[in-house]
C-alpha atoms as a PDB file:
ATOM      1  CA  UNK A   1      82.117 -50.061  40.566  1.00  0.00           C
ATOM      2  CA  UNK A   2      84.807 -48.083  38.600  1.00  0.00           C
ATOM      3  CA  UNK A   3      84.132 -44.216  37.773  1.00  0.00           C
ATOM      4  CA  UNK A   4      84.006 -43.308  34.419  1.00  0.00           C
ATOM      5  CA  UNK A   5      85.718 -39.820  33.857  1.00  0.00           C
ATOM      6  CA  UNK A   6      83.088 -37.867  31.603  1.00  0.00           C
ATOM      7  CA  UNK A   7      84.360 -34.809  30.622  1.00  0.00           C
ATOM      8  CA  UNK A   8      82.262 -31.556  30.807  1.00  0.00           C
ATOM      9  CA  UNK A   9      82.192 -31.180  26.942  1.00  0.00           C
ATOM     10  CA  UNK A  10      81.037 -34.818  26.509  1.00  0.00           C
ATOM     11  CA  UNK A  11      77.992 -34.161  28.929  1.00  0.00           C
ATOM     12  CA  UNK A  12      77.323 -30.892  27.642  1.00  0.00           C
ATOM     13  CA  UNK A  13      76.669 -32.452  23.645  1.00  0.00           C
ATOM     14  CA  UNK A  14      74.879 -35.403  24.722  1.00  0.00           C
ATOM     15  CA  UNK A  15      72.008 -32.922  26.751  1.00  0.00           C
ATOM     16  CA  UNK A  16      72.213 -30.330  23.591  1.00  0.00           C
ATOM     17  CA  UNK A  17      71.653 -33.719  21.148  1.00  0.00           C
ATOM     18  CA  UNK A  18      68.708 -35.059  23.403  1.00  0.00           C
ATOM     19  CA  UNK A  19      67.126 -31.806  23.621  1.00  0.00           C
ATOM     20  CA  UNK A  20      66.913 -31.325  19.884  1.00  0.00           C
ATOM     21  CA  UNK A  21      65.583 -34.721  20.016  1.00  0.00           C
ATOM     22  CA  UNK A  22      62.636 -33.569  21.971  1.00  0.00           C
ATOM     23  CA  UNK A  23      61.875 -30.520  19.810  1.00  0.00           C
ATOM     24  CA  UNK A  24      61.588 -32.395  16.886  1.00  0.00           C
ATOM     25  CA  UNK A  25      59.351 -34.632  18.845  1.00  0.00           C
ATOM     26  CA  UNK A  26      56.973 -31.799  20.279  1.00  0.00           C
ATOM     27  CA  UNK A  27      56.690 -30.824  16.844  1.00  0.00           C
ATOM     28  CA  UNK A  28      55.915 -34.265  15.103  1.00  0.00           C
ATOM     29  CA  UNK A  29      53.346 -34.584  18.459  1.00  0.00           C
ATOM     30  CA  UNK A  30      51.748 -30.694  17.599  1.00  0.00           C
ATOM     31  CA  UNK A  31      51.456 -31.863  13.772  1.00  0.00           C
ATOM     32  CA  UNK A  32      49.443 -35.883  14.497  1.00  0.00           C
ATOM     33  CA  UNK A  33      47.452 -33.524  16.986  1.00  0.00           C
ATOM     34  CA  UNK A  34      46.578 -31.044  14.373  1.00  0.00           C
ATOM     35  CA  UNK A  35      45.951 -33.817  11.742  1.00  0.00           C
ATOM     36  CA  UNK A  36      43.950 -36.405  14.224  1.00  0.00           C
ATOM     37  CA  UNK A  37      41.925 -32.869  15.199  1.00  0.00           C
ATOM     38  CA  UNK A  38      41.404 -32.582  10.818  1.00  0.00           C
ATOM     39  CA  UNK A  39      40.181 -35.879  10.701  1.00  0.00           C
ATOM     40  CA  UNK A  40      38.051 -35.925  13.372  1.00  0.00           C
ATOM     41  CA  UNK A  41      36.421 -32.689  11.985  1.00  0.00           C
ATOM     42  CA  UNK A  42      36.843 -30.739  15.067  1.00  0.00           C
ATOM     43  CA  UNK A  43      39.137 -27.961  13.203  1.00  0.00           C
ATOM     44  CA  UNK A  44      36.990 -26.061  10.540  1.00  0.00           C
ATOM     45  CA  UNK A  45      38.449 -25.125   7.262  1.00  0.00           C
ATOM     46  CA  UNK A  46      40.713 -28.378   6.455  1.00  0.00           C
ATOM     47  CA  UNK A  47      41.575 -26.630   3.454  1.00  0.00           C
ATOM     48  CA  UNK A  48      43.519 -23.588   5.553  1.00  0.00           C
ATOM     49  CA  UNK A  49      45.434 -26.361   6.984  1.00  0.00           C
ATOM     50  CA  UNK A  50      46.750 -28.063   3.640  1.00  0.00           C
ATOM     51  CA  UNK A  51      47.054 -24.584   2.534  1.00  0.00           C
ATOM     52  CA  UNK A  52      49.437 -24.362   5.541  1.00  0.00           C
ATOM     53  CA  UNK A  53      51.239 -27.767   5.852  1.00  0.00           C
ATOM     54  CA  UNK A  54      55.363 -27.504   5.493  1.00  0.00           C
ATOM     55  CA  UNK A  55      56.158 -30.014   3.702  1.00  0.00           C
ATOM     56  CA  UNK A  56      53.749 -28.861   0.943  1.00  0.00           C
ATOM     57  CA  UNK A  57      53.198 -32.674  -0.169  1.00  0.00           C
ATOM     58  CA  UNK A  58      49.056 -32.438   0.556  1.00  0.00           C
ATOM     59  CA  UNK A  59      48.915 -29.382  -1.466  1.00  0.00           C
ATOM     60  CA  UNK A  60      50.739 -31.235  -4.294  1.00  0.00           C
ATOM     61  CA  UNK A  61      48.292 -33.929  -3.750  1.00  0.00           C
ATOM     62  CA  UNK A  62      45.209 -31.389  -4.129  1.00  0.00           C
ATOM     63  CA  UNK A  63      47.053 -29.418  -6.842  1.00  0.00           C
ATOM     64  CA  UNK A  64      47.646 -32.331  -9.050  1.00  0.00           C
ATOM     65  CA  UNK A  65      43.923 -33.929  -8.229  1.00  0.00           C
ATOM     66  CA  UNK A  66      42.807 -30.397  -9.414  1.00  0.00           C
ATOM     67  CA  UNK A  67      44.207 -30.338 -12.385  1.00  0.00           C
ATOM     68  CA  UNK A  68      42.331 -33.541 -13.649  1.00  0.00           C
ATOM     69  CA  UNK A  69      45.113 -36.003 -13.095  1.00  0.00           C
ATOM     70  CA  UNK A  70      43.955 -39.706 -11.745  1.00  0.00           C
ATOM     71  CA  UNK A  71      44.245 -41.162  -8.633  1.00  0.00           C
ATOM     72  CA  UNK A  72      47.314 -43.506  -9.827  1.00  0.00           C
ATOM     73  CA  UNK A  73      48.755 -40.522 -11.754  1.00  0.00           C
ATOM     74  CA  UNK A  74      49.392 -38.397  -8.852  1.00  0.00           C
ATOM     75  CA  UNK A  75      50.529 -41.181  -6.726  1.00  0.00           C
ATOM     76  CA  UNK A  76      52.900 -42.603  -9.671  1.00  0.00           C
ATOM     77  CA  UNK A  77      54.037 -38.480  -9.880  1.00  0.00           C
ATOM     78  CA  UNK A  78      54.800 -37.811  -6.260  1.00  0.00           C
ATOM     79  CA  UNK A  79      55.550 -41.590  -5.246  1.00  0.00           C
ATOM     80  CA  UNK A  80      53.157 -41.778  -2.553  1.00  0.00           C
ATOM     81  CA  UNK A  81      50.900 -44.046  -1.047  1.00  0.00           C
ATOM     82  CA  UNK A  82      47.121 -44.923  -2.476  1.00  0.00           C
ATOM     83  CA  UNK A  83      46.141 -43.678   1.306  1.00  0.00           C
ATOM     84  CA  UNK A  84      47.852 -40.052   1.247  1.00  0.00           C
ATOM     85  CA  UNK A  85      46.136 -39.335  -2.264  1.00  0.00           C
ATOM     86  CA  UNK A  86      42.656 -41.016  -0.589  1.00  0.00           C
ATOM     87  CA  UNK A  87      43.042 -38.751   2.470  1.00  0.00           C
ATOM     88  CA  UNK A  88      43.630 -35.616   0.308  1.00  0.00           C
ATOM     89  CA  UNK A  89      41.028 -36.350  -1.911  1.00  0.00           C
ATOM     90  CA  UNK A  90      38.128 -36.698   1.332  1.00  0.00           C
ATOM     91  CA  UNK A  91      40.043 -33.826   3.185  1.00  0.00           C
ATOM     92  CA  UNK A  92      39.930 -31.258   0.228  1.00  0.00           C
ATOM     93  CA  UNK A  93      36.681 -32.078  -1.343  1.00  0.00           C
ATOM     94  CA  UNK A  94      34.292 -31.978   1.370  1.00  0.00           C
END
């Protein structure tokens, strides 16, 4: 078996690039928890939680639905799926 030289610097960017990687990760895991948690109705007042999403695209969703625009409308709008606007719609009108 030959030894590779791996320089210190080389070492040092792969750990900083794999622990970003699992930050991002935790934080996609937090946000399915907190949506699974939604769904399954354990976690009173769904709406605080659209109110409170990051990406803001639910509260688009609800926004749009509020305003009296169709099903196909908002998805056509926002380019989303028929099953984001569906999950919205149950979520935020319960």
């Amino acid at each position: 078996m030959t030894d590779l030289p791996i320089k210190e610097a080389d070492i040092r960017k792969i750990y900083d690039q794999s622990a970003e990687k699992a930050r991002r990760l935790q934080k996609l895991i937090r946000r399915a928890e907190e949506v699974c948690q939604t769904l399954d109705g354990r976690v009173s007042g769904a709406q605080r939680d659209l109110n409170q999403s990051k990406e803001g695209l639910y509260v688009d969703i609800r926004e749009l639905l509020k305003s009296g625009m169709s099903s196909s409308q908002v998805r056509e709008e926002l380019g989303v799926s028929e099953a984001e606007v569906s999950l919205v719609e149950r979520v935020a009108y319960r």
